[in-house]
C-alpha atoms as a PDB file:
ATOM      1  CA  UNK A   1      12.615  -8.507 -28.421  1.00  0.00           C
ATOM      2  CA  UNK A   2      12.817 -10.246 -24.909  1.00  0.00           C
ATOM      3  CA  UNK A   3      11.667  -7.940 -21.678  1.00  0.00           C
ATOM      4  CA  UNK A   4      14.427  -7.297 -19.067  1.00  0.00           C
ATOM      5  CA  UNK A   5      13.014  -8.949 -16.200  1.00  0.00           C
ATOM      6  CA  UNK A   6      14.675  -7.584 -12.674  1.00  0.00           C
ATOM      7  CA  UNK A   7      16.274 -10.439 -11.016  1.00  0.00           C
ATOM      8  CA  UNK A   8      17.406  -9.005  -7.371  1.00  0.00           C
ATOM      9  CA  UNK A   9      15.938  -6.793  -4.891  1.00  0.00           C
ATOM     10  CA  UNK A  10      17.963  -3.911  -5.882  1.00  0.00           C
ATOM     11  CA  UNK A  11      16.767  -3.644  -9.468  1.00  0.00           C
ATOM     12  CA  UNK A  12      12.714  -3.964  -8.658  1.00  0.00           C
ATOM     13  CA  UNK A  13      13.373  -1.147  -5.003  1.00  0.00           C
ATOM     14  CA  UNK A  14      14.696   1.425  -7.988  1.00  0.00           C
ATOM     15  CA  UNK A  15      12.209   0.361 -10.354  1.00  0.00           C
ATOM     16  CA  UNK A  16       9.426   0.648  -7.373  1.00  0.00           C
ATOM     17  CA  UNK A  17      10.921   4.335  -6.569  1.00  0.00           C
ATOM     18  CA  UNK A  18      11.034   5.796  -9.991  1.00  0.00           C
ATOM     19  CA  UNK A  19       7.329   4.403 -10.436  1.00  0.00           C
ATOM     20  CA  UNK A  20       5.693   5.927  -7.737  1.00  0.00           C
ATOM     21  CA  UNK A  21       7.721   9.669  -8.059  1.00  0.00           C
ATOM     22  CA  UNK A  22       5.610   8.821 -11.163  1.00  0.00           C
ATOM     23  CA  UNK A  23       2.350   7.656  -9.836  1.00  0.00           C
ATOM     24  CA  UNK A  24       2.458  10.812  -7.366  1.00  0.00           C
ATOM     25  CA  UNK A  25       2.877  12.880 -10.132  1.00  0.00           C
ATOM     26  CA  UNK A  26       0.549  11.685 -12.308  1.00  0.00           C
ATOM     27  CA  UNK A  27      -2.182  11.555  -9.584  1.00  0.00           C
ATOM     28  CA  UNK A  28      -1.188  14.432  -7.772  1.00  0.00           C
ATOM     29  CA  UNK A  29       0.783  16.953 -10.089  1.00  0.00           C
ATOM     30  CA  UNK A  30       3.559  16.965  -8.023  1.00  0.00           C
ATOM     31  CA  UNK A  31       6.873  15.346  -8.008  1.00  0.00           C
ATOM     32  CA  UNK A  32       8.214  13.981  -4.892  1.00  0.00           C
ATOM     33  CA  UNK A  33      11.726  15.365  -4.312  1.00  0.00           C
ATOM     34  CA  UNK A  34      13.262  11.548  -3.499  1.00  0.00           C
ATOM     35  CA  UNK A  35      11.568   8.239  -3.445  1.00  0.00           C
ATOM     36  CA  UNK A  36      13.637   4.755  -1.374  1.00  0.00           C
ATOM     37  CA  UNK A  37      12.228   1.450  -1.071  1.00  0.00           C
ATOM     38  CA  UNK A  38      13.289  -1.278   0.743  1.00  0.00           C
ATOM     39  CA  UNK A  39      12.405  -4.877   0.326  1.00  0.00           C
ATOM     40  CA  UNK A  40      13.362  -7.262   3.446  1.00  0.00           C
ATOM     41  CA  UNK A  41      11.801 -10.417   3.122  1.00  0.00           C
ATOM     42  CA  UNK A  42       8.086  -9.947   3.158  1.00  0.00           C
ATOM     43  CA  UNK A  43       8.042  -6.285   3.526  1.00  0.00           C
ATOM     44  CA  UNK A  44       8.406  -3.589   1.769  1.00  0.00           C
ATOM     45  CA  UNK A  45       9.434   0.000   3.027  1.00  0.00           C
ATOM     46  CA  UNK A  46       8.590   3.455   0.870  1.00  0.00           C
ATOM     47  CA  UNK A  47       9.452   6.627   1.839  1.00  0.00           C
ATOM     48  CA  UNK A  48       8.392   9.947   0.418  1.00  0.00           C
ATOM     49  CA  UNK A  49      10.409  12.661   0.838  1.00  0.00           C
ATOM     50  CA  UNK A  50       9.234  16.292   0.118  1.00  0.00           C
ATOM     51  CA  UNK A  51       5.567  14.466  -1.016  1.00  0.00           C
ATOM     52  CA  UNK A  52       3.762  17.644   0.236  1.00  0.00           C
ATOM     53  CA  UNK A  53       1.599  19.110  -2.866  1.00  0.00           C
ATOM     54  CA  UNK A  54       1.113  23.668  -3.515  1.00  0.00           C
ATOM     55  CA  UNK A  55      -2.048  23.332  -1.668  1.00  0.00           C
ATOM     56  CA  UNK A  56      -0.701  21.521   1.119  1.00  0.00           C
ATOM     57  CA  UNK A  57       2.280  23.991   1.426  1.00  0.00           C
ATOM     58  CA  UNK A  58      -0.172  26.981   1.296  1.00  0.00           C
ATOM     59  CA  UNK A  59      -2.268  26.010   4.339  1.00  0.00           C
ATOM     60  CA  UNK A  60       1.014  24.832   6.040  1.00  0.00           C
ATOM     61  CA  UNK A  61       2.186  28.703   5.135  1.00  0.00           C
ATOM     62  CA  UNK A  62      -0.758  30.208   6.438  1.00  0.00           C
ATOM     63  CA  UNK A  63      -0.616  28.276   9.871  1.00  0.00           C
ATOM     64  CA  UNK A  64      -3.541  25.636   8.654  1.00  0.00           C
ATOM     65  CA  UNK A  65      -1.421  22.950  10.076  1.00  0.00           C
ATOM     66  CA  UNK A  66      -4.225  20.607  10.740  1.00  0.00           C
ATOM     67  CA  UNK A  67      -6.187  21.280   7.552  1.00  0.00           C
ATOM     68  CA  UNK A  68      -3.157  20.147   5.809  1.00  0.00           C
ATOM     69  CA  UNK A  69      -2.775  17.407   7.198  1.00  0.00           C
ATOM     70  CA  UNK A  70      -5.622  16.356   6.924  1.00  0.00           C
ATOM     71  CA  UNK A  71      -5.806  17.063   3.028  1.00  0.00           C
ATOM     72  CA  UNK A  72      -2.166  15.268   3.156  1.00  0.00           C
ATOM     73  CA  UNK A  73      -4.036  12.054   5.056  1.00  0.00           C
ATOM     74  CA  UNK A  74      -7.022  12.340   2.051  1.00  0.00           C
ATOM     75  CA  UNK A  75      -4.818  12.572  -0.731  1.00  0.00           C
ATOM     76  CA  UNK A  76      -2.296   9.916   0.493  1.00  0.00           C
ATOM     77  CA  UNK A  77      -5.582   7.692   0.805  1.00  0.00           C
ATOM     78  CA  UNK A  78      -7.607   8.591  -2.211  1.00  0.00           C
ATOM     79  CA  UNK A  79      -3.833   7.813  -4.232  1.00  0.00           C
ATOM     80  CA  UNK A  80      -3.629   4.073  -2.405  1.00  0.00           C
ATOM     81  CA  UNK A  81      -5.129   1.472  -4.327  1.00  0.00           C
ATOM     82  CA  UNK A  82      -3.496   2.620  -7.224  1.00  0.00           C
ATOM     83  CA  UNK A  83      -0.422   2.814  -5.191  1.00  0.00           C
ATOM     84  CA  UNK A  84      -1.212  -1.170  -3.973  1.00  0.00           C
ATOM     85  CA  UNK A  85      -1.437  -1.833  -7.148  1.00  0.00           C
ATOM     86  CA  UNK A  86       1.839  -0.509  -8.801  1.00  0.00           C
ATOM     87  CA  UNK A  87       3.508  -2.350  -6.291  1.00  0.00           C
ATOM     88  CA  UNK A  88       1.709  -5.926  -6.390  1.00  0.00           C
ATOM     89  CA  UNK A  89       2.477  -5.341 -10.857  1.00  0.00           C
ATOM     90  CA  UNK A  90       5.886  -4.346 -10.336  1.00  0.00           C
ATOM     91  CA  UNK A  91       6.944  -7.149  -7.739  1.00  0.00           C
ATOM     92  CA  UNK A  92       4.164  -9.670  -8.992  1.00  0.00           C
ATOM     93  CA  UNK A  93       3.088 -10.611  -5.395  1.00  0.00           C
ATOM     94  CA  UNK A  94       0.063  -9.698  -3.629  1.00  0.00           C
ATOM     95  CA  UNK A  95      -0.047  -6.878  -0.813  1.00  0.00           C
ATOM     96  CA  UNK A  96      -1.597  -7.910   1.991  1.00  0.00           C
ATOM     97  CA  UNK A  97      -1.440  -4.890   4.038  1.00  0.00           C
ATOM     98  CA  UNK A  98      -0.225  -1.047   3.938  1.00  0.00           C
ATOM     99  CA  UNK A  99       0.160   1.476   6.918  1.00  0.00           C
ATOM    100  CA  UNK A 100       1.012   4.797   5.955  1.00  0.00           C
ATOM    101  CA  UNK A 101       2.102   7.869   7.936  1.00  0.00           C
ATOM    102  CA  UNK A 102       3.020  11.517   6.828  1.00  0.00           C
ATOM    103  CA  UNK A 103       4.927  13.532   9.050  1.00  0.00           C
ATOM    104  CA  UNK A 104       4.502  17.912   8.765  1.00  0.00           C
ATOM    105  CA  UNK A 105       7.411  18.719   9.994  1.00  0.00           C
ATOM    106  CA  UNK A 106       9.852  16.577   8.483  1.00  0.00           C
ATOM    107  CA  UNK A 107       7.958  16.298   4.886  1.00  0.00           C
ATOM    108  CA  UNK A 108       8.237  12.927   4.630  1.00  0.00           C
ATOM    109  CA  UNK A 109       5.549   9.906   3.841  1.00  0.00           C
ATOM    110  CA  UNK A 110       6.185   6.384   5.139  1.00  0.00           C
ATOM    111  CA  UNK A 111       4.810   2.804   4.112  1.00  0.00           C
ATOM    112  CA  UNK A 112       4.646  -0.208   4.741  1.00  0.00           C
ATOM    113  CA  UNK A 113       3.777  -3.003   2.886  1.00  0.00           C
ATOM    114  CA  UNK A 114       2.842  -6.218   4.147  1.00  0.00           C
ATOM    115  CA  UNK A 115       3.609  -8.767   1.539  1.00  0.00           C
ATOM    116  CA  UNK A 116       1.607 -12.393   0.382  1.00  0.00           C
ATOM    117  CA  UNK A 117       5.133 -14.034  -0.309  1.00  0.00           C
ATOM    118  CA  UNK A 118       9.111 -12.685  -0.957  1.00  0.00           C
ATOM    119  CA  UNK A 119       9.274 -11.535  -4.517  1.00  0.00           C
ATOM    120  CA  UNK A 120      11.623 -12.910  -6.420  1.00  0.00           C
END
């Protein structure tokens, strides 16, 4: 049986965003609400909504604001280079740089992904 290889951008963002709801909740136990990528070029945007884990939640509750995000910052970076490297598998092109940024108040975890070449 022949693989289904994705051909467009479309097919490998959805592919990206069902893979790391996946990754997150394999690592992390918890299940992002919503997960869009967008590949432009060289670069590829995540974002993470709701990616905010019970413990995180339960220092947010109990006005820890700092301490979680702090854990947030940890967990985000103890969960990237598995993260790089679902996304240099998936779109078979090296990463050549991420920034990532989590916001408290708006729940929400944003990439970027500088890429070696244009997949596809």
């Amino acid at each position: 049986m022949e693989e289904n290889i994705p051909t467009n951008c479309i097919q490998l963002e959805a592919i990206l965003a069902q893979q790391i709801q996946a990754l997150y909740f394999n690592l992390l136990g918890h299940l992002p609400e919503k997960v869009v990528c967008n590949l432009s070029n060289q670069n590829l945007t995540v974002i993470v909504e709701h990616p905010t884990t019970p413990p995180e939640r339960l220092l947010l509750e109990n006005r820890k604001n700092d301490l979680a995000q702090e854990v947030g910052w940890n967990l985000y970076k103890a969960i990237e280079p598995q993260l790089k490297q679902l996304i240099e598998e998936v779109l078979d092109v090296s990463a050549v740089d991420m920034l990532g940024s989590s916001n408290i108040d708006s729940d929400r975890t944003s990439i970027i992904v500088v890429l070696a070449a244009k997949p596809v």
